[in-house]
C-alpha atoms as a PDB file:
ATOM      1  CA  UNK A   1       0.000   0.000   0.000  1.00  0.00           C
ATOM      2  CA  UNK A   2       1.628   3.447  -0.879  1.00  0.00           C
ATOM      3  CA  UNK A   3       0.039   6.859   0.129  1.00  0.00           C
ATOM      4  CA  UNK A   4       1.897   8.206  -2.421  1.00  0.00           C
ATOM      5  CA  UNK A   5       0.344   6.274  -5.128  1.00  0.00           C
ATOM      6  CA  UNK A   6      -3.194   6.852  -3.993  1.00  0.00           C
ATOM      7  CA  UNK A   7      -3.144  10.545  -3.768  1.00  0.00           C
ATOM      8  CA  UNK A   8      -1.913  10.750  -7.416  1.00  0.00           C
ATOM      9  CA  UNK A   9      -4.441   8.660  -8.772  1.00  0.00           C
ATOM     10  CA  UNK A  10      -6.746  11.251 -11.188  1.00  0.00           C
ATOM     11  CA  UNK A  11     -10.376  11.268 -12.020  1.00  0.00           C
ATOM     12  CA  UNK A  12     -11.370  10.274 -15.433  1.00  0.00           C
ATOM     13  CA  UNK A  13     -13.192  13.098 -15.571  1.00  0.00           C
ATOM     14  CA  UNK A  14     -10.235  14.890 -16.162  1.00  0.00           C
ATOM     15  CA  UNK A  15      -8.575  12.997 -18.507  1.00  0.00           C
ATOM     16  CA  UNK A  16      -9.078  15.434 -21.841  1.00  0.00           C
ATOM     17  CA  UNK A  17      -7.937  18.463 -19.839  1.00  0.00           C
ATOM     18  CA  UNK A  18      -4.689  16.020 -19.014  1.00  0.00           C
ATOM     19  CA  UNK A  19      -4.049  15.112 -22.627  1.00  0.00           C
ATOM     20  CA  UNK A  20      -4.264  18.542 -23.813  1.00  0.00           C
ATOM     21  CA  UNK A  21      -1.873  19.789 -21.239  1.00  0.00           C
ATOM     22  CA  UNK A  22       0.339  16.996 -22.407  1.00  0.00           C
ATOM     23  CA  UNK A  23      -0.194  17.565 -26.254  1.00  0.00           C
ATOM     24  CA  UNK A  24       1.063  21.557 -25.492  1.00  0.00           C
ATOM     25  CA  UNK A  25       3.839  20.870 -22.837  1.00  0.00           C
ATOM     26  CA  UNK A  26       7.402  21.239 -24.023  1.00  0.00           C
ATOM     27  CA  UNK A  27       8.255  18.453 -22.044  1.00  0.00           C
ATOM     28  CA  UNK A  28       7.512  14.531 -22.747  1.00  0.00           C
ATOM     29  CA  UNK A  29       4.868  13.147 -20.079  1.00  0.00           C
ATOM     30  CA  UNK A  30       3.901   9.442 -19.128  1.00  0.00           C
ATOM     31  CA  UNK A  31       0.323   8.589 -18.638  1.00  0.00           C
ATOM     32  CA  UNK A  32      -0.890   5.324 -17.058  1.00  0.00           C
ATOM     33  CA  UNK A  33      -3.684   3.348 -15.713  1.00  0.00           C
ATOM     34  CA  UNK A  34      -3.901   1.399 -12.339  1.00  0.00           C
ATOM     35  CA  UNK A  35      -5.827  -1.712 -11.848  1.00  0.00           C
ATOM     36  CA  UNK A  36      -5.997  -3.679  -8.329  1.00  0.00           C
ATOM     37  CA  UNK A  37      -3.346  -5.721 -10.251  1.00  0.00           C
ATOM     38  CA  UNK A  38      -1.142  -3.042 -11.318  1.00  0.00           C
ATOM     39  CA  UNK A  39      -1.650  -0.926  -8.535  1.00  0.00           C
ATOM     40  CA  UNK A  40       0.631  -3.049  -6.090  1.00  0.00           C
ATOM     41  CA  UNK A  41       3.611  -3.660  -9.505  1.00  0.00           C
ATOM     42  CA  UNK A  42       3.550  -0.010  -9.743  1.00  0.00           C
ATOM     43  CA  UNK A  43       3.706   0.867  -5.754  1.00  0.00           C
ATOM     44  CA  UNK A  44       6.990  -1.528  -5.526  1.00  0.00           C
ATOM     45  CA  UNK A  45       9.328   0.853  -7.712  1.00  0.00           C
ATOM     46  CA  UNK A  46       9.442   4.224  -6.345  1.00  0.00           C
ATOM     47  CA  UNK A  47      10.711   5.285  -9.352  1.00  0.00           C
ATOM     48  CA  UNK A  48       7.285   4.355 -11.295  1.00  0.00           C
ATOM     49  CA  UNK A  49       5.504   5.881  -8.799  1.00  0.00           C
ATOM     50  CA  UNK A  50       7.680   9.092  -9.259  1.00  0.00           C
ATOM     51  CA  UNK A  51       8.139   9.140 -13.003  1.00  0.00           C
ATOM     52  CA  UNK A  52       4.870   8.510 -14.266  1.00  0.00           C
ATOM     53  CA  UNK A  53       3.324  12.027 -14.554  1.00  0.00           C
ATOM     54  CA  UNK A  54      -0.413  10.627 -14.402  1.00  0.00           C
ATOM     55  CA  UNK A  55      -2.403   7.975 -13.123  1.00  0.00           C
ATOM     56  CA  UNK A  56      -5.606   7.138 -13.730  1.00  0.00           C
ATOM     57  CA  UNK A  57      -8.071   4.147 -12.263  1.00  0.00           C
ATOM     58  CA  UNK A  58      -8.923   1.617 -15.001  1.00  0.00           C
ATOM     59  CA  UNK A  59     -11.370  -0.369 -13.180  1.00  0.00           C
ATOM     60  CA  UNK A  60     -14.706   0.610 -11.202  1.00  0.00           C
ATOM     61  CA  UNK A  61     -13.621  -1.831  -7.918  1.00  0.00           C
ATOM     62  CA  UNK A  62     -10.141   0.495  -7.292  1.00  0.00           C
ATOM     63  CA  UNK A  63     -12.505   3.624  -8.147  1.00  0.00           C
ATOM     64  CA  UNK A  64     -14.996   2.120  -4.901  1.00  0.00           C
ATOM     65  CA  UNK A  65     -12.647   1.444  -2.879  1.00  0.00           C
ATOM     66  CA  UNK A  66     -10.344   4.716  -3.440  1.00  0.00           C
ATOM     67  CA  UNK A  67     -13.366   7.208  -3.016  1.00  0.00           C
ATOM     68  CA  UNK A  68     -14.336   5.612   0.437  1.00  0.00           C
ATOM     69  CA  UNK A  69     -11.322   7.860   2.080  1.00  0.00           C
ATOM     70  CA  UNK A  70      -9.839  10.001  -0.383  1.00  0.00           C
ATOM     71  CA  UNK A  71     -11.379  12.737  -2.881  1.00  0.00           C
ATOM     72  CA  UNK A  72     -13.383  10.844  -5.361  1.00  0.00           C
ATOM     73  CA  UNK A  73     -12.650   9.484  -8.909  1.00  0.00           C
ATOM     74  CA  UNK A  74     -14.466   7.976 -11.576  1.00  0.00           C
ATOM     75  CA  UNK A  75     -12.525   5.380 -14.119  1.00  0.00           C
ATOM     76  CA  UNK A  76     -10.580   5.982 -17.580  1.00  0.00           C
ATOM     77  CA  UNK A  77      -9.120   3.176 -19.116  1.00  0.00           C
ATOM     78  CA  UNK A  78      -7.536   2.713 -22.587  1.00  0.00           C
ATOM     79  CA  UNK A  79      -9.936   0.732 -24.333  1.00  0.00           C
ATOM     80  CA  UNK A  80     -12.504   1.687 -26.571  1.00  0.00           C
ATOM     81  CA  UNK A  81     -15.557   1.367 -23.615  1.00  0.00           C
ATOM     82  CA  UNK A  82     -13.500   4.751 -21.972  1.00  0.00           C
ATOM     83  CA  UNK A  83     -10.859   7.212 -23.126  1.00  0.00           C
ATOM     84  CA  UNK A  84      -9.129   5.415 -26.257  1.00  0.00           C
ATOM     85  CA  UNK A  85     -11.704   6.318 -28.957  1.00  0.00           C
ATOM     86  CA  UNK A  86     -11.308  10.166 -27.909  1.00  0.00           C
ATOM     87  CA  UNK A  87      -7.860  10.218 -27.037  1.00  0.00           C
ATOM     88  CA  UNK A  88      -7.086   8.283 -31.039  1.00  0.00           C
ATOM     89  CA  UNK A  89      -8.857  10.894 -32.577  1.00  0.00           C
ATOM     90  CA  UNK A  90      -7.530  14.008 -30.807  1.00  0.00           C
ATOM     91  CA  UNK A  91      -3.525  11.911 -32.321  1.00  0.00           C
ATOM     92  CA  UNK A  92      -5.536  11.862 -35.387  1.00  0.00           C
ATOM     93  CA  UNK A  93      -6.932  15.391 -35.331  1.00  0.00           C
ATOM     94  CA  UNK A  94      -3.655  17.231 -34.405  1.00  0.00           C
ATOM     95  CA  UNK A  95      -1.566  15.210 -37.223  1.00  0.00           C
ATOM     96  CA  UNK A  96       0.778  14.086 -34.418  1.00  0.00           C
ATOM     97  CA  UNK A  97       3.301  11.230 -35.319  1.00  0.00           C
ATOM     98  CA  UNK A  98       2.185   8.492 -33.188  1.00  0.00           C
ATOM     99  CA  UNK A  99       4.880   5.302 -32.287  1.00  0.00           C
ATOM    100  CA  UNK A 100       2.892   1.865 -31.765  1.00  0.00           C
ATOM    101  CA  UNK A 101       4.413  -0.641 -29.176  1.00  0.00           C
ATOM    102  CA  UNK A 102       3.772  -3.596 -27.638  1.00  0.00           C
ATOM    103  CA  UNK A 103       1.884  -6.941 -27.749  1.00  0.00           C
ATOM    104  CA  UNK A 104       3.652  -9.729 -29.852  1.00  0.00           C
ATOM    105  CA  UNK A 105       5.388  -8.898 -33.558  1.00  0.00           C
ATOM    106  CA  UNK A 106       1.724 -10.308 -35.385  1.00  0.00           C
ATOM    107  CA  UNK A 107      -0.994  -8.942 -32.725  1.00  0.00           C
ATOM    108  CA  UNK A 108       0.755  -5.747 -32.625  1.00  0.00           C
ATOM    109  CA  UNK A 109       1.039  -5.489 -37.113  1.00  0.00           C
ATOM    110  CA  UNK A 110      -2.538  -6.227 -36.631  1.00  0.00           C
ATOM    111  CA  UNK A 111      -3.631  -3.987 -34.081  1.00  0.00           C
ATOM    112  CA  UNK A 112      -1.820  -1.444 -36.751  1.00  0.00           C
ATOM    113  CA  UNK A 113      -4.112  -2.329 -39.097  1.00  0.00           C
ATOM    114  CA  UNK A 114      -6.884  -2.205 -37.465  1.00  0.00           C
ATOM    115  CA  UNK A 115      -6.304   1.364 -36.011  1.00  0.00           C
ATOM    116  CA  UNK A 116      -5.510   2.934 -39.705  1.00  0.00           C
ATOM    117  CA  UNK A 117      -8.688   1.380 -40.946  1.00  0.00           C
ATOM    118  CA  UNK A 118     -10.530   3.108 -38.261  1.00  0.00           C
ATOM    119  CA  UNK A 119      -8.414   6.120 -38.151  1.00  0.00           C
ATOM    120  CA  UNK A 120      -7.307   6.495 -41.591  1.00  0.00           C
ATOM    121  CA  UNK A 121      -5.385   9.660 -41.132  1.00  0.00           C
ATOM    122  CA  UNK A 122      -3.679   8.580 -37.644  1.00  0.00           C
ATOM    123  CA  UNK A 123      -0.041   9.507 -38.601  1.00  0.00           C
ATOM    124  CA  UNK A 124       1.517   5.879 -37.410  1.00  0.00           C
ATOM    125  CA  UNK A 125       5.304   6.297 -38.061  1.00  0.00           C
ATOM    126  CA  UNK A 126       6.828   3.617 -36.189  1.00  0.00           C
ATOM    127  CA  UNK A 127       5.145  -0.087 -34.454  1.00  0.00           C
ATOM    128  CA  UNK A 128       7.297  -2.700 -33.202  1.00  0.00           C
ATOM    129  CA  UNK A 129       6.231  -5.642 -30.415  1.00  0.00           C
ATOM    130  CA  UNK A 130       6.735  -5.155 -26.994  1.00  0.00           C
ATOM    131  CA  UNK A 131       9.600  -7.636 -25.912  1.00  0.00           C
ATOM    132  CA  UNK A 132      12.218  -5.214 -26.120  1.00  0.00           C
ATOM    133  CA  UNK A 133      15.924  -6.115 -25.244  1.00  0.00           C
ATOM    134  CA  UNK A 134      17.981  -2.899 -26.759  1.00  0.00           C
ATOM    135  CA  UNK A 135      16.098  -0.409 -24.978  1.00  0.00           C
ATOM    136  CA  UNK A 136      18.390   2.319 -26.630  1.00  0.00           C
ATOM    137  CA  UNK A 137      17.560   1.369 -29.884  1.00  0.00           C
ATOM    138  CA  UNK A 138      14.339   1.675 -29.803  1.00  0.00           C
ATOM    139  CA  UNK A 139      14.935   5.016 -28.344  1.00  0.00           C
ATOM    140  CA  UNK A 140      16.699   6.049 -31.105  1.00  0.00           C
ATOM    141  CA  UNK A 141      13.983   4.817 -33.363  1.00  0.00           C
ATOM    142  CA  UNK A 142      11.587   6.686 -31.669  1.00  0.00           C
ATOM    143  CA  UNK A 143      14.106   9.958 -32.354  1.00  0.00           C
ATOM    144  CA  UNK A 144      14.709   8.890 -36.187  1.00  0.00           C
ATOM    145  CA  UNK A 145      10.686   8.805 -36.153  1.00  0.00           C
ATOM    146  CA  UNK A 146       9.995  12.044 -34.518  1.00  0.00           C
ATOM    147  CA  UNK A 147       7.483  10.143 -32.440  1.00  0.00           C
ATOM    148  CA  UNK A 148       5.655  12.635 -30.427  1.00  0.00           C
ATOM    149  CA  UNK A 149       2.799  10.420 -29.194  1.00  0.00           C
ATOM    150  CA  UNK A 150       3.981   6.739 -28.090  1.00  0.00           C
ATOM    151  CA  UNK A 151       1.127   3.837 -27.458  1.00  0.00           C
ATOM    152  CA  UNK A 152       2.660   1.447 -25.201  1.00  0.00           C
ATOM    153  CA  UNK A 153       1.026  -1.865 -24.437  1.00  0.00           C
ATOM    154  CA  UNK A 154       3.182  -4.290 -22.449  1.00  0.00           C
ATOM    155  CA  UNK A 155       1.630  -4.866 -19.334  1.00  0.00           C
ATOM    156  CA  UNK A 156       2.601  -3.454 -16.007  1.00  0.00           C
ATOM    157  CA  UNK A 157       5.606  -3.051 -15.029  1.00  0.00           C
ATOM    158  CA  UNK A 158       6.887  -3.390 -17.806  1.00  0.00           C
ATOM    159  CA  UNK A 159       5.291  -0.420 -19.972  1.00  0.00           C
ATOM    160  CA  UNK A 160       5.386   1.894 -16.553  1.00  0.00           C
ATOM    161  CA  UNK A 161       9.045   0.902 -16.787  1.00  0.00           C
ATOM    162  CA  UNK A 162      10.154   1.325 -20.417  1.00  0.00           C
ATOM    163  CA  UNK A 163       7.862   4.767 -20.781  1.00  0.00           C
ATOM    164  CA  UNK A 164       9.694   6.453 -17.880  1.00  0.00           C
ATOM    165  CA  UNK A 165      13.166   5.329 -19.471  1.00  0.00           C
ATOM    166  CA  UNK A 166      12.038   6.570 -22.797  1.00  0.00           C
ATOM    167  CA  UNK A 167      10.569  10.229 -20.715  1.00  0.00           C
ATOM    168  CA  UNK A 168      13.923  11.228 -20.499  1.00  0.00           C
ATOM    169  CA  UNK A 169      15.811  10.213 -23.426  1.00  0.00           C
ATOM    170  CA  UNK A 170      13.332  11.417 -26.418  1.00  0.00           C
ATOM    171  CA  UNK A 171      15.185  14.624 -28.334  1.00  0.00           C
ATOM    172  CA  UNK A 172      11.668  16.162 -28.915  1.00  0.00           C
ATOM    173  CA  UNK A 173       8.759  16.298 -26.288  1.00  0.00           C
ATOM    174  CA  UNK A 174       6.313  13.305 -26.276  1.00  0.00           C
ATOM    175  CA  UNK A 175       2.966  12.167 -25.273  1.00  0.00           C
ATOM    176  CA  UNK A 176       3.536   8.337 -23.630  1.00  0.00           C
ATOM    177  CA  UNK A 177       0.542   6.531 -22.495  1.00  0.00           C
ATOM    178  CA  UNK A 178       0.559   3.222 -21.370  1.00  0.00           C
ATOM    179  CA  UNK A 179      -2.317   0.793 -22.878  1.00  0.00           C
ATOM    180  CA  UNK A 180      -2.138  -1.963 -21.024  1.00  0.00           C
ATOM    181  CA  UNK A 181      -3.653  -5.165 -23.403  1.00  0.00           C
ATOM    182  CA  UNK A 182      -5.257  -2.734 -25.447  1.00  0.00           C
ATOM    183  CA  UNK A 183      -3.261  -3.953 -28.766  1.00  0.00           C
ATOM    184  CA  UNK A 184      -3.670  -7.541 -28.210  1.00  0.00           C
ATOM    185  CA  UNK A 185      -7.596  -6.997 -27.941  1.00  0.00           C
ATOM    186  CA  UNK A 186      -7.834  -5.157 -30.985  1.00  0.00           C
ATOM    187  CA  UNK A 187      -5.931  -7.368 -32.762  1.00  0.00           C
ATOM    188  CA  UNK A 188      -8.510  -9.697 -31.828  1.00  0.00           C
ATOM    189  CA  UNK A 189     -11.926  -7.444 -32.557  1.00  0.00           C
ATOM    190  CA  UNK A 190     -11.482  -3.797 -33.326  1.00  0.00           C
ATOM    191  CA  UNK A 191     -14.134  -3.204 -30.430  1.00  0.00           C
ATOM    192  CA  UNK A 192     -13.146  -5.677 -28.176  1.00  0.00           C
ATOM    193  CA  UNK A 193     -15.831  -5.555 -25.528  1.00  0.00           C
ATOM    194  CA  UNK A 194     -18.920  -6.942 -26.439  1.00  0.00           C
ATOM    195  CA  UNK A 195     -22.135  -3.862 -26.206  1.00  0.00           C
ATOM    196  CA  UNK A 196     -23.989  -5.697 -23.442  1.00  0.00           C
ATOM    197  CA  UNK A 197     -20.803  -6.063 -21.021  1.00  0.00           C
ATOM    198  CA  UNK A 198     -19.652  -2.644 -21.763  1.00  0.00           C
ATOM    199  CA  UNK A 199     -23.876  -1.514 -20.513  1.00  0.00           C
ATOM    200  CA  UNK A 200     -22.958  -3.217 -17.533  1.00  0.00           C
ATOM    201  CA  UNK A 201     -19.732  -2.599 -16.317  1.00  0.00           C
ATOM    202  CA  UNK A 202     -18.891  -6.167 -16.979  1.00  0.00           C
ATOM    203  CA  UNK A 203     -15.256  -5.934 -18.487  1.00  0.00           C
ATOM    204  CA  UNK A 204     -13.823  -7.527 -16.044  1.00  0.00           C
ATOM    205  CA  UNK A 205     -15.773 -11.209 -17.030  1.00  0.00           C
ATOM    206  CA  UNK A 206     -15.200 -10.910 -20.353  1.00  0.00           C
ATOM    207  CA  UNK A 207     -11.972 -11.105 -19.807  1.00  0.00           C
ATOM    208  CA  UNK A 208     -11.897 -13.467 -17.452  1.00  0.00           C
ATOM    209  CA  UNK A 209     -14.002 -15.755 -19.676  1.00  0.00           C
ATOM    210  CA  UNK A 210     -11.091 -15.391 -22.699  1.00  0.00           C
ATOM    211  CA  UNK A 211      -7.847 -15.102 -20.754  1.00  0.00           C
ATOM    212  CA  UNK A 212      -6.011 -17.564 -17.903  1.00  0.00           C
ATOM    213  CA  UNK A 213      -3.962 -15.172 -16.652  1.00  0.00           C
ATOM    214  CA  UNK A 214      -7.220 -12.765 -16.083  1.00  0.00           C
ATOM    215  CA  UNK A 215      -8.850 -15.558 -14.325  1.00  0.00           C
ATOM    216  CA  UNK A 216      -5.984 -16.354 -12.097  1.00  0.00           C
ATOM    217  CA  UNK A 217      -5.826 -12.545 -10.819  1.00  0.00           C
ATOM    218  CA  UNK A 218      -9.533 -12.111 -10.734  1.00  0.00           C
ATOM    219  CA  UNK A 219      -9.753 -15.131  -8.314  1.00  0.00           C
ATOM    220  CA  UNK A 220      -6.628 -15.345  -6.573  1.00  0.00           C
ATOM    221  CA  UNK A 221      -5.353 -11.519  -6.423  1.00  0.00           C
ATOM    222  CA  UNK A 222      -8.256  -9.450  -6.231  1.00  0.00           C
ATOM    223  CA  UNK A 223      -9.899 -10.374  -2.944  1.00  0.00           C
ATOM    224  CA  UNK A 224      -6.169 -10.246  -1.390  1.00  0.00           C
ATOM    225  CA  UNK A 225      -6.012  -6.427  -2.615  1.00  0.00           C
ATOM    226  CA  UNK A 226      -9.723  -5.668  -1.582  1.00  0.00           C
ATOM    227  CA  UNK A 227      -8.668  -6.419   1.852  1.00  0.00           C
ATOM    228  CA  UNK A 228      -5.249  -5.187   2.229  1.00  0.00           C
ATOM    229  CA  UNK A 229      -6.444  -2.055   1.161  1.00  0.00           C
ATOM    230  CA  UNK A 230      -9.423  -1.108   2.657  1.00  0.00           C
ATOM    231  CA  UNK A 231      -7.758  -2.162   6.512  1.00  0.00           C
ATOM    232  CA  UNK A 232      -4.702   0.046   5.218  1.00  0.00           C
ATOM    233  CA  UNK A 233      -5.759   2.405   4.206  1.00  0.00           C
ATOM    234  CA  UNK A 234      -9.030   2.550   7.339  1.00  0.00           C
ATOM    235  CA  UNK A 235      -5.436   2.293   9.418  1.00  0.00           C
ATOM    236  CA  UNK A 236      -4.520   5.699   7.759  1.00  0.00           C
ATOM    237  CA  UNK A 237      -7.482   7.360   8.485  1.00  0.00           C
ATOM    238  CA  UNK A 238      -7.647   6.447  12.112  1.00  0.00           C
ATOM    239  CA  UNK A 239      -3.914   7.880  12.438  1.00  0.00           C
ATOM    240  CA  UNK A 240      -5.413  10.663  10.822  1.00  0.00           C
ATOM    241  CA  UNK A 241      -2.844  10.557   8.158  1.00  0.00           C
ATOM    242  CA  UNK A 242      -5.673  10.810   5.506  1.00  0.00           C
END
């Protein structure tokens, strides 16, 4: 549990003012997402915690449990049931050159396709996979590019991890927002979530109906984070450090 971390998490609401300071600062930002999974990755590394300009909750259950001692929040993920749709045509609007990473080599050239069919003027000028080992060159890829907005889909840590070394490193200011498995779904359906579950807030089972490793953290993780963090952070409050 890190104090830190929850008093930088942002409403969704005000995600578009967020990107638009980003778009016009003269400085590259990071932008990511926190789910009761990632939220404990990210509040290992100080550094994340530090580095990443913005967070944002990506699930309604962190949202709950956040607003029951701290100012509230509503949720903005990167998928297309939230922020993504928006935020890929203000890239698309602005004629920003936009750097695709993550997923594996074929889900990510297809998530590529997918995005220029429904953006057909999104200015994609680099994509590679996300199992990176020469973090440099891709950093001098980026440069060659011009990249000023980078999509990065990897999965936390990792894309909390390779966005904050890339922050510092770009020649020319950058948007970087982390997108979790954002590519991978759309390489599967261009609107991943079926109508019905996105209606009902039901994200959460789809996935854990198509994915193990969703499953596995649904039913083993969650309830362990529900309760270390509600007698945390109730432990906070009665210490008045809240």
């Amino acid at each position: 549990m890190n104090l830190e971390l929850n008093k930088k998490l942002i409403s969704g609401t005000h995600f578009t003012s967020v990107q638009d300071a980003c778009f016009q600062s003269n400085h590259s930002s990071v932008i990511s997402f926190l789910n009761p999974f990632s939220y404990y990755e990210v509040a290992k590394d100080h550094t994340l915690i530090e580095q990443v300009d913005y967070y944002f909750s990506d699930g309604s259950l962190l949202c709950k449990l956040h607003n029951l001692f701290l100012d509230k929040i509503t949720r903005a993920s990167f998928d297309y049931s939230s922020i993504a749709a928006d935020f890929l045509h203000a890239v698309e609007a602005s004629g920003k050159r936009i750097a695709v990473i993550g997923a594996t080599e074929q889900e990510n050239a297809k998530a590529v396709e997918v995005l220029q069919q429904q953006y057909p003027k999104l200015n994609i000028v680099f994509n590679r996979n996300g199992y990176i080992e020469d973090k440099d060159a891709v950093v001098n890829d980026l440069n060659e590019a011009g990249a000023e907005v980078v999509l990065v889909g990897m999965g936390t840590p990792y894309q909390e991890a390779f966005s904050t070394y890339i922050k510092n490193r770009l020649l020319a200011p950058a948007v970087i927002i982390t997108c979790g498995g954002f590519l991978t779904q759309t390489s599967i359906k261009p609107d991943y979530y079926h109508p019905l579950v996105k209606k009902l807030g039901l994200r959460w089972l789809q996935r854990m109906v198509m994915h193990k490793h969703v499953r596995e953290r649904v039913l083993k993780q969650y309830p362990k984070f529900v309760f270390k963090y509600f007698f945390t952070m109730l432990g906070f409050k009665l210490k008045k450090q809240i």
